[in-house]
C-alpha atoms as a PDB file:
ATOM      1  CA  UNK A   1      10.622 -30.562  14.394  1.00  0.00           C
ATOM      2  CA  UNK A   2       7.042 -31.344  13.054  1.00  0.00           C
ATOM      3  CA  UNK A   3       5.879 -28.308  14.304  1.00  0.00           C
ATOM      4  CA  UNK A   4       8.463 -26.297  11.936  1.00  0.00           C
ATOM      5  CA  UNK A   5       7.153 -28.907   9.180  1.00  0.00           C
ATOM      6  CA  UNK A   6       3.936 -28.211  10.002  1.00  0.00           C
ATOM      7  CA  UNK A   7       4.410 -24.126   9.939  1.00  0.00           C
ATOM      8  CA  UNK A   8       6.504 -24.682   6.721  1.00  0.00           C
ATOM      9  CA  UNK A   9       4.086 -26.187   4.875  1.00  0.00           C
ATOM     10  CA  UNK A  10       0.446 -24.388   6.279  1.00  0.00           C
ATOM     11  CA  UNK A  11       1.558 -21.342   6.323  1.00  0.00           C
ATOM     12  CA  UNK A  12       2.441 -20.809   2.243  1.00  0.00           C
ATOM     13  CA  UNK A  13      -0.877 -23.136   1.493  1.00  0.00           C
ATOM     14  CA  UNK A  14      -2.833 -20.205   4.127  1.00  0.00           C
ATOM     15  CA  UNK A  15      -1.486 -17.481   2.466  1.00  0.00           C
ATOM     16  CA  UNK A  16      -1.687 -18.103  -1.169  1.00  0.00           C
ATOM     17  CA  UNK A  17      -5.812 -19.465  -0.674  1.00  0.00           C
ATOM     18  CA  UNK A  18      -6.478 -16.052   0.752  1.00  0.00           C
ATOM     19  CA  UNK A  19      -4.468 -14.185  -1.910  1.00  0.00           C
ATOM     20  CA  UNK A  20      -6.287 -15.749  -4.060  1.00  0.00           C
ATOM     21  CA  UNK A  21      -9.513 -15.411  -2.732  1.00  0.00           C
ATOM     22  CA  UNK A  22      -9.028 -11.733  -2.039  1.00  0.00           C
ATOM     23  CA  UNK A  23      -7.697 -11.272  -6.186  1.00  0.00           C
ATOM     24  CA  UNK A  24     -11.030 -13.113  -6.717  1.00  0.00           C
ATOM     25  CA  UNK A  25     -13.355 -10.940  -4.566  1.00  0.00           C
ATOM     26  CA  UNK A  26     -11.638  -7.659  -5.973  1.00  0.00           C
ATOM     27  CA  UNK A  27     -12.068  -8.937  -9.520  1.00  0.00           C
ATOM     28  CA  UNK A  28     -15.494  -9.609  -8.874  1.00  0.00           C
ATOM     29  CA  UNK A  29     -16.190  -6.093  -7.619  1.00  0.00           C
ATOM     30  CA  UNK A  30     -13.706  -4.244 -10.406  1.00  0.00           C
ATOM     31  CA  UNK A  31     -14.912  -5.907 -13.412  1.00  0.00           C
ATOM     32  CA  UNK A  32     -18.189  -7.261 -12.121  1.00  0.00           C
ATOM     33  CA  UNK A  33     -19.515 -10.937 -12.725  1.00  0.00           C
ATOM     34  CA  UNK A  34     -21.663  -9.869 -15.306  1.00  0.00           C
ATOM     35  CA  UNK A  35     -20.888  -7.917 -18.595  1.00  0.00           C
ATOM     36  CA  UNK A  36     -23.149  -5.700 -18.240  1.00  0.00           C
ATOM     37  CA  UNK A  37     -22.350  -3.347 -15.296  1.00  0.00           C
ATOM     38  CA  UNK A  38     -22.681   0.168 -15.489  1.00  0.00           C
ATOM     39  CA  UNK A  39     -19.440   2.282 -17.206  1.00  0.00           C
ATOM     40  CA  UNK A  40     -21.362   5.826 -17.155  1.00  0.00           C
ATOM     41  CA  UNK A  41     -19.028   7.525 -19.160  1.00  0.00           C
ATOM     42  CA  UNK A  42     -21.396  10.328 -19.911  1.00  0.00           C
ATOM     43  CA  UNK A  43     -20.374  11.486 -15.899  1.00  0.00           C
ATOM     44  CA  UNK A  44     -17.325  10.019 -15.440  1.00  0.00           C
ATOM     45  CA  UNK A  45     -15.608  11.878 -18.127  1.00  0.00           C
ATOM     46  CA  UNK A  46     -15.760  14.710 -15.454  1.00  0.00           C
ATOM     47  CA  UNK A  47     -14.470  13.513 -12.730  1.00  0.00           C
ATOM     48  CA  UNK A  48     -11.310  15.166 -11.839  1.00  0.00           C
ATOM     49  CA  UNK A  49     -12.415  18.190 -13.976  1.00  0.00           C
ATOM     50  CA  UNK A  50     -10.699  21.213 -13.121  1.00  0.00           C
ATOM     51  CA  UNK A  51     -12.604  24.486 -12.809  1.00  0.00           C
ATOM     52  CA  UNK A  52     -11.434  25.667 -16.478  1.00  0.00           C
ATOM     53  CA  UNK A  53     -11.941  22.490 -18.271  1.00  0.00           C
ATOM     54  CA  UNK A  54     -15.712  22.815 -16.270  1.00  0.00           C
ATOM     55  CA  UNK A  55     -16.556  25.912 -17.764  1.00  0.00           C
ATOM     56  CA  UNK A  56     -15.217  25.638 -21.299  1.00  0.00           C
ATOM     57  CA  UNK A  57     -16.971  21.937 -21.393  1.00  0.00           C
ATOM     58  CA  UNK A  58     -20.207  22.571 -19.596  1.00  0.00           C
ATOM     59  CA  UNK A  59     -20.511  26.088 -19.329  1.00  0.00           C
ATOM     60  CA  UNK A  60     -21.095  28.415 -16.744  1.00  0.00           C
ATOM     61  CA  UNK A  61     -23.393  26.521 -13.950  1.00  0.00           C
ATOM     62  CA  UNK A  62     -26.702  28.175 -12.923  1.00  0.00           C
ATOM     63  CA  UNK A  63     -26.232  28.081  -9.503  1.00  0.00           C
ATOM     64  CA  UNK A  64     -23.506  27.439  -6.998  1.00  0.00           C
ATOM     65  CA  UNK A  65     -24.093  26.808  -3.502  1.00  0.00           C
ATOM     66  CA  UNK A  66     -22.187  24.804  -0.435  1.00  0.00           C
ATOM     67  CA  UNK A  67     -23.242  21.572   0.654  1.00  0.00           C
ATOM     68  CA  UNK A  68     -22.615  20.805   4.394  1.00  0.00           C
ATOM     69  CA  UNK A  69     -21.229  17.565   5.328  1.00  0.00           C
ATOM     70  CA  UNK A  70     -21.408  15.967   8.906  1.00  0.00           C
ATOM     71  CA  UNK A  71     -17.891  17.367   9.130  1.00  0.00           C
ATOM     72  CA  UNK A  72     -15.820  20.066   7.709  1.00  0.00           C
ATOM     73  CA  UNK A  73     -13.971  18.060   5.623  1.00  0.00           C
ATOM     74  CA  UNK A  74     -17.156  16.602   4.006  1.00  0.00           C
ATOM     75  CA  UNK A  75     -18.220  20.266   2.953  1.00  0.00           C
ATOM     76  CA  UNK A  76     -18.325  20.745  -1.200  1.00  0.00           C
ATOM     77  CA  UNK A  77     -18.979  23.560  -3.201  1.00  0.00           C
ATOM     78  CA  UNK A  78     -21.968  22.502  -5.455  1.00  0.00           C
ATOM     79  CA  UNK A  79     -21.881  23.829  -9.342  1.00  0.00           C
ATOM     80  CA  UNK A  80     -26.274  23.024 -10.596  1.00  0.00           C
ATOM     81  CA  UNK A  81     -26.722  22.839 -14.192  1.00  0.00           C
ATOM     82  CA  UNK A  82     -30.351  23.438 -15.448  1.00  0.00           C
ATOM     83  CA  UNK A  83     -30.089  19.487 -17.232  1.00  0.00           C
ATOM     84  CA  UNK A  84     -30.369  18.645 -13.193  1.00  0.00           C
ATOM     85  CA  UNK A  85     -26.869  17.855 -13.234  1.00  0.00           C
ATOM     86  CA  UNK A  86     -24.782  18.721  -9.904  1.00  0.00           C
ATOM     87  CA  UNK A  87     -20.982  18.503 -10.350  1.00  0.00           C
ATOM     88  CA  UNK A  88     -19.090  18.560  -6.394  1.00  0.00           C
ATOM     89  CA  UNK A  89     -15.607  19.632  -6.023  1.00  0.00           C
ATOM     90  CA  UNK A  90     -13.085  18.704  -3.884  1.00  0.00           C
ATOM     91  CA  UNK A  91      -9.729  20.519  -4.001  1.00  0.00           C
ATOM     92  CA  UNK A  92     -10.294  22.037  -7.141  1.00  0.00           C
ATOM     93  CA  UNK A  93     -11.331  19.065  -8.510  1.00  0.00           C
ATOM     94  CA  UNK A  94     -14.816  17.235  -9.699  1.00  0.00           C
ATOM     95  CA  UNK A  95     -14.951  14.229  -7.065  1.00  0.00           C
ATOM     96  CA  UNK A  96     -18.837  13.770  -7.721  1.00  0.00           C
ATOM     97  CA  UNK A  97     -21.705  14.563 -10.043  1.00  0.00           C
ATOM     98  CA  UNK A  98     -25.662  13.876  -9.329  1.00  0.00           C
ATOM     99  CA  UNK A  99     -28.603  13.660 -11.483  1.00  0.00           C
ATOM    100  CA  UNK A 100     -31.700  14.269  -9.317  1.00  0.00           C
ATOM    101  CA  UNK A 101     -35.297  13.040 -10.488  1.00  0.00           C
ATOM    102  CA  UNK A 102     -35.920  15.398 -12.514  1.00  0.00           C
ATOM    103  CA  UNK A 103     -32.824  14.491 -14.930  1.00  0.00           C
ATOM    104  CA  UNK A 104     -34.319  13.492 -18.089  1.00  0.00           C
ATOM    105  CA  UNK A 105     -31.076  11.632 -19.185  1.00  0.00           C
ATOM    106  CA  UNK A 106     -30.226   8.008 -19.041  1.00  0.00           C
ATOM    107  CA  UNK A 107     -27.097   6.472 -18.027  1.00  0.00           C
ATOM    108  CA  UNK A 108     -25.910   2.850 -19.788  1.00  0.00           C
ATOM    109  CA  UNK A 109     -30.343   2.028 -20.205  1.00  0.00           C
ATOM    110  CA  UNK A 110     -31.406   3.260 -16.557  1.00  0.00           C
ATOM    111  CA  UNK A 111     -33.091   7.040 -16.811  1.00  0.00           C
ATOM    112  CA  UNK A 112     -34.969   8.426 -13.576  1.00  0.00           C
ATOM    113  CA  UNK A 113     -38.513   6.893 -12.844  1.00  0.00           C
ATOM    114  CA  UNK A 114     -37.262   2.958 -13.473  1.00  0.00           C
ATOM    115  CA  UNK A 115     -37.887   0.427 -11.529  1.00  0.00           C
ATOM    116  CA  UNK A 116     -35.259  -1.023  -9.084  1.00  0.00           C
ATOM    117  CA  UNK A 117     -35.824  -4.736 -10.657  1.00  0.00           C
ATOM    118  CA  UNK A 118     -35.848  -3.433 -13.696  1.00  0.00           C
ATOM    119  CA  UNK A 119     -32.380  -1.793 -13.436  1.00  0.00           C
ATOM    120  CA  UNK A 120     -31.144  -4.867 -11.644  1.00  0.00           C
ATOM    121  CA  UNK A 121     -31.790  -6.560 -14.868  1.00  0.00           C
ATOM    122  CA  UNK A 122     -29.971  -4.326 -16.799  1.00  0.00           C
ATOM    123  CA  UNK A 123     -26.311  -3.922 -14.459  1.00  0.00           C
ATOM    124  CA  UNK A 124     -26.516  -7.182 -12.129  1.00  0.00           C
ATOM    125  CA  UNK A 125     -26.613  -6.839  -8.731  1.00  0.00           C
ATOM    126  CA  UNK A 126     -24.691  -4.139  -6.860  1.00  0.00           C
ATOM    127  CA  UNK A 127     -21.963  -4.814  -4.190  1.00  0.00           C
ATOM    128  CA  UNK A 128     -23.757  -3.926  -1.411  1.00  0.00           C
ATOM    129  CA  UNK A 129     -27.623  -6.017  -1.571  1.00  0.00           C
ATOM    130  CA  UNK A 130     -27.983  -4.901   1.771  1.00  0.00           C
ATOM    131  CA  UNK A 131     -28.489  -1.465   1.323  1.00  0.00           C
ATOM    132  CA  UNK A 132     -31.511   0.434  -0.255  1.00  0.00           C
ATOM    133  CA  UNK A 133     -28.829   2.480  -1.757  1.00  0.00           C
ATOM    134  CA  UNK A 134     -27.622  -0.303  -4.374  1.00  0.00           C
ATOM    135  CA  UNK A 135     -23.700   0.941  -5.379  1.00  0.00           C
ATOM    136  CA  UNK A 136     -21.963  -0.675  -8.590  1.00  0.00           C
ATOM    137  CA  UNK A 137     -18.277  -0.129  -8.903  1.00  0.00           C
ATOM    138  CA  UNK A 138     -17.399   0.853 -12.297  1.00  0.00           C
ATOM    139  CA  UNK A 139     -14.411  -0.337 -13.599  1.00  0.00           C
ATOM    140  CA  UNK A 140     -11.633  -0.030 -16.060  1.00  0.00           C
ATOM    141  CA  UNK A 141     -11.083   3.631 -14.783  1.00  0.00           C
ATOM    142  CA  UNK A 142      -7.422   4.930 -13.341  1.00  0.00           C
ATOM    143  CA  UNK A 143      -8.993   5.569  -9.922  1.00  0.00           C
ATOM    144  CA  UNK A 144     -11.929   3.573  -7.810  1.00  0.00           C
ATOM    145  CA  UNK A 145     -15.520   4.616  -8.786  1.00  0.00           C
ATOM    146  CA  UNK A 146     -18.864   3.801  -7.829  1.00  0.00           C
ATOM    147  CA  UNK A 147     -22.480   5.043  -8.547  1.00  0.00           C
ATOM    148  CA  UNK A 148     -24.601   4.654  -6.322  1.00  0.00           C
ATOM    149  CA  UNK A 149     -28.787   5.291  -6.744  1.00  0.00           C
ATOM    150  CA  UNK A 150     -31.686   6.072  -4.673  1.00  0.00           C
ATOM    151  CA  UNK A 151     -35.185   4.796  -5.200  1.00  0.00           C
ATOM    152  CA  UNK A 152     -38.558   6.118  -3.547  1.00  0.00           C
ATOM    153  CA  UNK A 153     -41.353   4.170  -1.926  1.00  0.00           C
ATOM    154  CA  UNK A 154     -42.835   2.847  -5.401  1.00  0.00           C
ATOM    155  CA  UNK A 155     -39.183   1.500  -6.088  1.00  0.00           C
ATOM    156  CA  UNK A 156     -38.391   3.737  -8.656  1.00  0.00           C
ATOM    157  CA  UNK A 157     -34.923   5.407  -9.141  1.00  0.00           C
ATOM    158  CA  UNK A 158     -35.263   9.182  -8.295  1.00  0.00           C
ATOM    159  CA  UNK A 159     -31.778  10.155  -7.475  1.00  0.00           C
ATOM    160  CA  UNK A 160     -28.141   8.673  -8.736  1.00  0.00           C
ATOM    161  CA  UNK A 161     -24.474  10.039  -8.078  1.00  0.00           C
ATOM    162  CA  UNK A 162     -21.311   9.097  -9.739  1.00  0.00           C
ATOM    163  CA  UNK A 163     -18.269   9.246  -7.575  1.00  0.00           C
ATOM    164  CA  UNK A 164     -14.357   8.805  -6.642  1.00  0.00           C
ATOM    165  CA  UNK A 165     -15.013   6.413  -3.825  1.00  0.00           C
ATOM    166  CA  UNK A 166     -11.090   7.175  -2.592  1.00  0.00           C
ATOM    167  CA  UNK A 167     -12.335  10.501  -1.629  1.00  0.00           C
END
């Protein structure tokens, strides 16, 4: 009998502690703990670009070429744009765009050649502080995305991507 009590009682007190600690983590990582994370809307306007709505928007790429993945289904066909811009398809889709360091853009105040601190300032710090690969979800979109940047051995940013991260 005090076991069922026992199991009555724990068990909904268990459960809704780690619901709630789960909705808390998520919430963390989907609308970040800062305001001022990342929203890139200059790339993420094309993911999930079809091939027509590519070309009519950004024009006919200057080179396409594959790009091998450890597997087959990690292979993409690669559209380059001469801005250093590379847009990666998946299923006749845009799943992922890159700007490489020669990209003289800048994305929400963080443009190739800054300083990891620095941009750290800016967005907060990523998900993943493990990683030299620093990855910021960006939120308020109708799928899961991420960016995610690469720094050389000075610590400066040299190489960023913008991607579904359910792909």
């Amino acid at each position: 009998m005090k076991k069922t009590i026992i199991i009555k009682l724990f068990l909904p007190t268990l459960l809704f502690f780690s619901v709630f600690a789960v909705s808390a983590q998520d919430s963390t990582y989907s609308t970040g703990s800062t305001e001022n994370l990342p929203i890139a809307e200059k790339f993420t306007g094309m993911l999930g670009m079809t091939p027509d709505t590519a070309f009519k928007e950004l024009g006919v790429p200057d080179s396409i070429f594959p790009y091998r993945g450890e597997t087959p289904e990690e292979d993409n066909v690669v559209f380059y744009y001469k801005n250093n811009t590379y847009i990666f398809w998946f299923h006749d889709r845009v799943w992922q765009i890159r700007a490489d360091k020669r990209w003289d853009g800048s994305l929400d105040g963080v443009s190739m050649g800054m300083k990891k601190q620095k941009i750290f300032g800016l967005w907060g710090n990523p998900i993943n502080n493990f990683d030299p690969q620093p990855t910021w979800v960006i939120a308020g979109k109708p799928f899961p995305v991420r960016i995610r940047l690469y720094f050389n051995s000075e610590d400066r940013l040299d190489d960023l991507y913008v991607y579904r991260s359910d792909w």
